[in-house]
Protein backbone atom coordinates (compact mmCIF):
# COMPACT_ATOMS: atom_id res chain seq x y z
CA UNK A 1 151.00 112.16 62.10
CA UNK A 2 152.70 112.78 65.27
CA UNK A 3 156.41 110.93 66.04
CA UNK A 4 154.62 108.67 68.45
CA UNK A 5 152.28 107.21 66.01
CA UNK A 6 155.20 107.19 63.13
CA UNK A 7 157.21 105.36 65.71
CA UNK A 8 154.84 102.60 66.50
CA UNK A 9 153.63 101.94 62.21
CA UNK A 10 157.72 102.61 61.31
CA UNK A 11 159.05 99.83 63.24
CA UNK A 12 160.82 97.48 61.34
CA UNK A 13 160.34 99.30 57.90
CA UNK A 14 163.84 100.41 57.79
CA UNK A 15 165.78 100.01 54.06
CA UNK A 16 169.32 100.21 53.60
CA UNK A 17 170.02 101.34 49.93
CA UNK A 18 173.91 101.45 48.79
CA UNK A 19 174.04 102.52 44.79
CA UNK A 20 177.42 102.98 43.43
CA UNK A 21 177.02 107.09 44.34
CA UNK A 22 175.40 107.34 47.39
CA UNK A 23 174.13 105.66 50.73
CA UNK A 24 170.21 105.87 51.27
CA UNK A 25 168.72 105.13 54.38
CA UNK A 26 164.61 104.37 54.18
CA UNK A 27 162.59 104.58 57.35
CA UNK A 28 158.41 104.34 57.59
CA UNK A 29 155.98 102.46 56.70
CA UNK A 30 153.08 105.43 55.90
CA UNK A 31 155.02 108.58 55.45
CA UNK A 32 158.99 107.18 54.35
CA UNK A 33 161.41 109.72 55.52
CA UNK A 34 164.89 109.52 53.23
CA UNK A 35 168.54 110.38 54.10
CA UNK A 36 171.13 110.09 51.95
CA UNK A 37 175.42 111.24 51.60
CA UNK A 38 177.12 111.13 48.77
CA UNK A 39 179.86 108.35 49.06
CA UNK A 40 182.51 111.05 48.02
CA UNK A 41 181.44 112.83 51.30
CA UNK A 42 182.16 110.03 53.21
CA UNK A 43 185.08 110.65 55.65
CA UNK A 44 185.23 106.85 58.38
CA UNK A 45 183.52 104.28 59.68
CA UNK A 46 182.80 102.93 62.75
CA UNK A 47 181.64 99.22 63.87
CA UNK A 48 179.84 98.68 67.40
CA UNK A 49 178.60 95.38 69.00
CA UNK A 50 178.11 94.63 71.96
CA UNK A 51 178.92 90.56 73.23
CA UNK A 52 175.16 89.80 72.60
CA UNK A 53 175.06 90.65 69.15
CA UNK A 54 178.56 89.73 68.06
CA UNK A 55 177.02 85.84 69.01
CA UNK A 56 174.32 87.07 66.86
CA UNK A 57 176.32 88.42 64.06
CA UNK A 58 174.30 91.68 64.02
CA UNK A 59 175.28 95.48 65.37
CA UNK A 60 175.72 99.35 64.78
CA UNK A 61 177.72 100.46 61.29
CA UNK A 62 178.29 104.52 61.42
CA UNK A 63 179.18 106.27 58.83
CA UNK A 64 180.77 109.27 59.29
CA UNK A 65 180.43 112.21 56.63
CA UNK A 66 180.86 116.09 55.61
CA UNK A 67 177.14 115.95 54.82
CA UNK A 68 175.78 118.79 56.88
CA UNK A 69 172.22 117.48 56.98
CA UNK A 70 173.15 114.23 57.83
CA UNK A 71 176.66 114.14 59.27
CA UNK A 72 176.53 110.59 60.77
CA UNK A 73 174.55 107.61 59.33
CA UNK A 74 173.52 104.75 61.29
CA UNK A 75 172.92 101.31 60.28
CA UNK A 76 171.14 99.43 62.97
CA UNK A 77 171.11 95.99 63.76
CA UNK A 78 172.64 94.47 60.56
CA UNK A 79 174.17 91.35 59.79
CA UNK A 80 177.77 90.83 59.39
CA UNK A 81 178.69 94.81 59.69
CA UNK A 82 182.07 94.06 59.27
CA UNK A 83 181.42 92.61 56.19
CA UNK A 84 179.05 95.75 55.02
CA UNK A 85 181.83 98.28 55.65
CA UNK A 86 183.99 96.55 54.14
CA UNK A 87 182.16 97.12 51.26
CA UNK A 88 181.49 100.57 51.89
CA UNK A 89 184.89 100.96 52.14
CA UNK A 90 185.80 99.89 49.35
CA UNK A 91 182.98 102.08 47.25
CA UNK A 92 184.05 104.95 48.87
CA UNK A 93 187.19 104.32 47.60
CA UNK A 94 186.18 103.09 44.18
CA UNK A 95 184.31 106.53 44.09
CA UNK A 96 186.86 109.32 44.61
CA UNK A 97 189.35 107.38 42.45
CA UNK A 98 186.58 107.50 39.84
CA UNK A 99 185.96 111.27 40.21
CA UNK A 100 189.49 111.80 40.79
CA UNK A 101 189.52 113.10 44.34
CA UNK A 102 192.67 112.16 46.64
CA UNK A 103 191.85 109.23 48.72
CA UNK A 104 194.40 108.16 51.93
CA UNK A 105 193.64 105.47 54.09
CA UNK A 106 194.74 106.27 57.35
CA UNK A 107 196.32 103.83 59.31
């Protein structure tokens, strides 16, 4: 199927997945395409919205990683994205304590 079509029947069929080990991001409606990091290769995150959406409550969540397939993860137009990395955040965290990896927050 060629990226035009799988543009057009994808739209909209995007699923974010967070599990208490990894990040999963679904996109396609006919043939799904799947990325996922591992939440202990998850280094920041980044919040973007623009005055529009932050009226809307929606925007961009990145999520920055040593993943070498997919070193940055976006998360587009979600609700509250504050809120979700937050929560990301805090798995991350949750995580590498778990699996006894050192974790700084850098301030």
């Amino acid at each position: 199927m060629s990226d035009r079509i799988k543009g057009i029947v994808g739209l909209n069929t995007t699923t974010y997945t967070i599990t208490s080990q990894r990040i999963m991001v679904k996109t396609g409606l006919i043939g799904k395409d799947v990325e996922e990091i591992e939440l202990l290769r998850v280094n920041d995150f980044s919040v973007a919205q623009s005055i529009p959406q932050r009226i809307l409550g929606i925007g961009t969540l990145t999520v920055f990683s040593d993943d070498a397939s997919s070193p940055q993860l976006l998360f587009h137009r979600i609700r509250q994205p504050q809120s979700v990395k937050d929560v990301l955040r805090q798995a991350v965290r949750n995580e590498k304590i778990a699996n006894n990896i050192s974790y700084r927050e850098q301030i």
